[in-house]
Protein backbone atom coordinates (compact mmCIF):
# COMPACT_ATOMS: atom_id res chain seq x y z
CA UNK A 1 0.00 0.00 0.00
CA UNK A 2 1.65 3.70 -1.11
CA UNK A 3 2.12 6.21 1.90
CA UNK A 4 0.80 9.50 0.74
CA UNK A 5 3.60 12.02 2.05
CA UNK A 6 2.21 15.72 2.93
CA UNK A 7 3.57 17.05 -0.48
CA UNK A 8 1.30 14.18 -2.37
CA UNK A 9 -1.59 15.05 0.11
CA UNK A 10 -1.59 19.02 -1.10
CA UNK A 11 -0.69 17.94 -4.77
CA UNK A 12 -3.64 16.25 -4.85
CA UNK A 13 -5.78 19.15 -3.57
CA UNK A 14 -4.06 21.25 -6.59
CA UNK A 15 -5.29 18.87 -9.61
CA UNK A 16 -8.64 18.66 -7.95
CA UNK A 17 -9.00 22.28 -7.46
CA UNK A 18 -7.34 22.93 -11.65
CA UNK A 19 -10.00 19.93 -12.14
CA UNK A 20 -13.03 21.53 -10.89
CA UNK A 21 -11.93 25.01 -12.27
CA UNK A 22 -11.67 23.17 -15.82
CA UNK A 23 -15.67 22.68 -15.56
CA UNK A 24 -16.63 26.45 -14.95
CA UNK A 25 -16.60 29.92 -16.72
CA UNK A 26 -12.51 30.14 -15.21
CA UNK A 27 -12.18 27.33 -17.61
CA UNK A 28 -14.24 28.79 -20.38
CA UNK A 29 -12.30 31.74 -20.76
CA UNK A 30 -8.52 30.22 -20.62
CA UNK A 31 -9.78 27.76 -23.32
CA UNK A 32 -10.87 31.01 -25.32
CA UNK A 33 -7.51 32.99 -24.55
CA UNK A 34 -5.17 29.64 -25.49
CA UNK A 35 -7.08 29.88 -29.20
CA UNK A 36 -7.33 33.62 -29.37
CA UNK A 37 -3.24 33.24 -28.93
CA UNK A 38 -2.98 30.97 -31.60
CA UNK A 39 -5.13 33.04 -33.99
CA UNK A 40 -2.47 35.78 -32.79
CA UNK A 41 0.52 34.10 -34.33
CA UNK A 42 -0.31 34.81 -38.05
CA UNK A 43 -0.05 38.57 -37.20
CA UNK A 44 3.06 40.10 -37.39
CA UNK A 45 1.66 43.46 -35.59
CA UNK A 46 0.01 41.58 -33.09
CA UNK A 47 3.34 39.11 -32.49
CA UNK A 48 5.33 42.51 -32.12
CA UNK A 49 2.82 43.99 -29.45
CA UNK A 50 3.22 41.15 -27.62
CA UNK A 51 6.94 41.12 -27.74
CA UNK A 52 6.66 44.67 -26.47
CA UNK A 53 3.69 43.88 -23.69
CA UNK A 54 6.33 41.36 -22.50
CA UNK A 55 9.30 43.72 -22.06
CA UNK A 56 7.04 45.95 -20.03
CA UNK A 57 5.69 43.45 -17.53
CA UNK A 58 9.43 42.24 -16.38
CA UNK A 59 9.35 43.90 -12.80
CA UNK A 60 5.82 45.43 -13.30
CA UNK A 61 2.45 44.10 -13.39
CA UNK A 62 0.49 42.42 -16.50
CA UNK A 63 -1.98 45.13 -15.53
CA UNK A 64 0.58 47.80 -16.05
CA UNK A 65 1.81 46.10 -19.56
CA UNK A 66 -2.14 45.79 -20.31
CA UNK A 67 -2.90 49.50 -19.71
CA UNK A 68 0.17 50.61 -21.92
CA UNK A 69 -0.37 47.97 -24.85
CA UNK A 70 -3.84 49.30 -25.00
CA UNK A 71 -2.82 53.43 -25.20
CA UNK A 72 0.29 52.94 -27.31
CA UNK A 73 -1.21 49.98 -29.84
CA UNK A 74 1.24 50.67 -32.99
CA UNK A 75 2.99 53.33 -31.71
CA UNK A 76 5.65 50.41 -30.36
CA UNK A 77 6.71 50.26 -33.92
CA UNK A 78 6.31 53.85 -35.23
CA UNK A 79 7.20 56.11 -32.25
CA UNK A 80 10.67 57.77 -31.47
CA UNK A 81 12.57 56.56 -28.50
CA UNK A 82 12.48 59.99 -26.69
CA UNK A 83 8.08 59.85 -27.43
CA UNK A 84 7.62 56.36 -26.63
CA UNK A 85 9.49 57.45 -23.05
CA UNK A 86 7.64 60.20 -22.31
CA UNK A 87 4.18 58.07 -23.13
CA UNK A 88 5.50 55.28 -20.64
CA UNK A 89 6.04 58.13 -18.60
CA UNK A 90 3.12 59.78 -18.46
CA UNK A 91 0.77 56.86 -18.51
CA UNK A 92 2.71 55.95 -14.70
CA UNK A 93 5.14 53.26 -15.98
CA UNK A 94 7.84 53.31 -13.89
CA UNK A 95 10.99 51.92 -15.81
CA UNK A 96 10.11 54.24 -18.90
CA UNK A 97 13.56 54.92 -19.81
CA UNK A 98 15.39 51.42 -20.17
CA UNK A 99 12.06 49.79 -21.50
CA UNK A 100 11.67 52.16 -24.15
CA UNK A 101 15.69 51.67 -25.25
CA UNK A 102 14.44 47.83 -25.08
CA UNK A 103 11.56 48.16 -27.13
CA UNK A 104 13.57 50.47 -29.86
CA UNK A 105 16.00 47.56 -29.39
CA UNK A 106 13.93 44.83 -30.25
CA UNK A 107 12.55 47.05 -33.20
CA UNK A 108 15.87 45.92 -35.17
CA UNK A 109 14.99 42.52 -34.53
CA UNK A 110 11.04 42.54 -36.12
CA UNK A 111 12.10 40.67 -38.86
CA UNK A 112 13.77 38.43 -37.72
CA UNK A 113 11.60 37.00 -35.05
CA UNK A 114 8.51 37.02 -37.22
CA UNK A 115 10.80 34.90 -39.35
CA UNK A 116 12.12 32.14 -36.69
CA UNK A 117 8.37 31.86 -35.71
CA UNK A 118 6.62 31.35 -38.45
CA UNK A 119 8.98 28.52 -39.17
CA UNK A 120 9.75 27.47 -36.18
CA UNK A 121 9.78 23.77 -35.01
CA UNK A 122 11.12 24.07 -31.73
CA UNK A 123 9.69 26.23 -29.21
CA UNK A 124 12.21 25.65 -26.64
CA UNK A 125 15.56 26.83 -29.37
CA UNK A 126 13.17 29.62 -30.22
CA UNK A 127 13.30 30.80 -26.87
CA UNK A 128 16.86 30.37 -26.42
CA UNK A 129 16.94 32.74 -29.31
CA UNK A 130 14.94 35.33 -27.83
CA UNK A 131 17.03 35.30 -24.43
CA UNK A 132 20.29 35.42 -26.56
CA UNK A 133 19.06 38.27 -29.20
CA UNK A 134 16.26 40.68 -27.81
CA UNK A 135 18.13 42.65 -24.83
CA UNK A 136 15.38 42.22 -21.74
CA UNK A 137 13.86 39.17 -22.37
CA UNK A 138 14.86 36.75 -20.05
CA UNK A 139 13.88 33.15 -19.48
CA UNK A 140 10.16 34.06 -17.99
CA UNK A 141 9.52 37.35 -20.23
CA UNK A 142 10.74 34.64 -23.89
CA UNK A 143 7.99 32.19 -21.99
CA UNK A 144 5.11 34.63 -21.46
CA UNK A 145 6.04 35.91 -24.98
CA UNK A 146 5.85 32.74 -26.96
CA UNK A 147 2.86 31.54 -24.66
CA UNK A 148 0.81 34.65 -25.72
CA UNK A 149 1.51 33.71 -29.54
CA UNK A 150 0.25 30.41 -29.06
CA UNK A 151 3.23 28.20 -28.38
CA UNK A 152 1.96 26.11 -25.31
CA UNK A 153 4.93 24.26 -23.67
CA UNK A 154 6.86 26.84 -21.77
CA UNK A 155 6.92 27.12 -18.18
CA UNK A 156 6.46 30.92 -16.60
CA UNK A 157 7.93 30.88 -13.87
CA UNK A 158 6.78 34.15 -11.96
CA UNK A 159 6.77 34.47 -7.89
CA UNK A 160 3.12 33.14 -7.89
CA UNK A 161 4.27 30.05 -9.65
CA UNK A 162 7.38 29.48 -7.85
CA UNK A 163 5.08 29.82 -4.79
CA UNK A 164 3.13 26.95 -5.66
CA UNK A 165 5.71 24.95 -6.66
CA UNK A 166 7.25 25.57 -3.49
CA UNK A 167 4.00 24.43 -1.69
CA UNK A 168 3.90 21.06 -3.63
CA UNK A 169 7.18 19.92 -2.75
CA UNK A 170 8.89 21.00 -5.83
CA UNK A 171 11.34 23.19 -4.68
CA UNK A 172 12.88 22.85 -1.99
CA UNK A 173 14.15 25.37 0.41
CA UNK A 174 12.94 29.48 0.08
CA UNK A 175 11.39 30.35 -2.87
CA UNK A 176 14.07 31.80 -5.20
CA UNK A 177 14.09 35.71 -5.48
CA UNK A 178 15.70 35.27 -9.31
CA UNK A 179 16.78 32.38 -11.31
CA UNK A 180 19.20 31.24 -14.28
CA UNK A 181 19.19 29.26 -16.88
CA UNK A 182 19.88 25.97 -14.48
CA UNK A 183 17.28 26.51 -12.19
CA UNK A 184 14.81 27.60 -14.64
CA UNK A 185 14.72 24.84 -16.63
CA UNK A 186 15.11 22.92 -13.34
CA UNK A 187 12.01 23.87 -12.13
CA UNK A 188 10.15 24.11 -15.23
CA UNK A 189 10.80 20.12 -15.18
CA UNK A 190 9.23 19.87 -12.26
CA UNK A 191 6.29 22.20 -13.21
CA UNK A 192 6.03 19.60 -15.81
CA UNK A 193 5.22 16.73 -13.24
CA UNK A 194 1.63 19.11 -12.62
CA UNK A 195 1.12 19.60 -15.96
CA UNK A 196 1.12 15.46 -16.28
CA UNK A 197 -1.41 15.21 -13.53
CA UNK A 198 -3.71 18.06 -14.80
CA UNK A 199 -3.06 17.03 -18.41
CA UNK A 200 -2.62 20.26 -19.64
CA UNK A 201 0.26 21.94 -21.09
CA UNK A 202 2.45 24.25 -19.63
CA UNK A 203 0.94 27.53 -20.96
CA UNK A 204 -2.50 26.61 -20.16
CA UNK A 205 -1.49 25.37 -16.64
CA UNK A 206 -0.14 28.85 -16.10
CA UNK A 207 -3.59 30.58 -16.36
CA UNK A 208 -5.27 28.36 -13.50
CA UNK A 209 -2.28 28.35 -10.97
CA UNK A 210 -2.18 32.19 -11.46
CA UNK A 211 -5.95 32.34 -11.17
CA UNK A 212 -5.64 30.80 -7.82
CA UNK A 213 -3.01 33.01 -6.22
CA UNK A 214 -4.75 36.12 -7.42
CA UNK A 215 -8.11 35.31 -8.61
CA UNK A 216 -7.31 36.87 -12.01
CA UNK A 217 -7.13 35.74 -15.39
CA UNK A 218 -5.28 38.39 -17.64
CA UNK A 219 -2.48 37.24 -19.87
């Protein structure tokens, strides 16, 4: 007979809880976000807002990168460093100098990351790509990126993620403050050992464990 340890006992709770959240409107509306993300992928403007929504959110909020996506729309593409800071600026983003030299940054790039992902076969070399090429995008920021584009087996590992993790048994010690490339893809294995029990995919996974440390579902 198998001895359920502690961490099995409040694993267990998790899938039960992602299980019964699959059945209601929480579920409804990640299922509609995972296919409006695919749709997203066969628009270059769209992919390149997202790139940019994903350099804003790196020490900020997803509400914060939400708020500015929404007022600046194209201007990502069109506007002058020196406007595009005084926009982030003035619509209260705080890091509106370095994140508008990243965004002008990745600008040089456009072409060639529409490129690698409209052929791409490998999500996980794509993102290594990303990391390597577009200056502030790091392991979690390429992962939110590709995720909102439709590529679904990337682990995001934010604080509320790490949290949970932590809780399950899956890291061990305090909850790392930052991680590199090791421990990320350290811990996004594990993160893969709930995505086997809730039979979802990494991306999708993402939405419900964030929905139950904050009782949001954004992007």
């Amino acid at each position: 007979m198998e001895i359920m340890t502690a961490g099995m006992i409040i694993m267990e709770k998790l899938i039960i809880e992602i299980e019964r959240l699959k059945k209601t409107e929480i579920g409804e509306l990640v299922r509609k976000k995972m296919h409006e993300f695919r749709k997203k992928r066969k628009n270059e403007a769209a992919v390149f807002s997202e790139l940019c929504f994903c350099l804003l959110t790196a020490n900020s909020s997803a509400e914060m990168g939400i708020k500015v996506q929404d007022a600046i729309e194209t201007g990502f593409e069109t506007m002058e460093e020196g406007e595009l800071r005084d926009r982030l600026r003035g619509l209260g983003y705080r890091f509106y100098n370095v994140r508008a030299k990243y965004i002008i940054g990745a600008r040089k790039h456009k072409e060639n990351v529409w490129a690698m992902i409209t052929e791409a076969e490998n999500e996980f070399d794509l993102r290594e790509w990303l990391v390597d090429n577009i200056r502030g995008l790091g392991y979690k920021e390429a992962s939110h990126f590709l995720r909102n584009i439709g590529f679904e087996n990337l682990a995001i590992l934010d604080r509320h993620i790490l949290r949970t993790l932590h809780e399950n048994g899956l890291i061990e010690g305090d909850v790392p403050k930052s991680l590199d490339r090791k421990r990320y893809l350290k811990y996004e294995k594990e993160m893969e050992k709930i995505c086997t029990l809730a039979n979802l995919p990494q991306g999708e996974l993402d939405f419900y464990l964030w929905y139950l440390k904050t009782g949001k579902v954004l992007k």
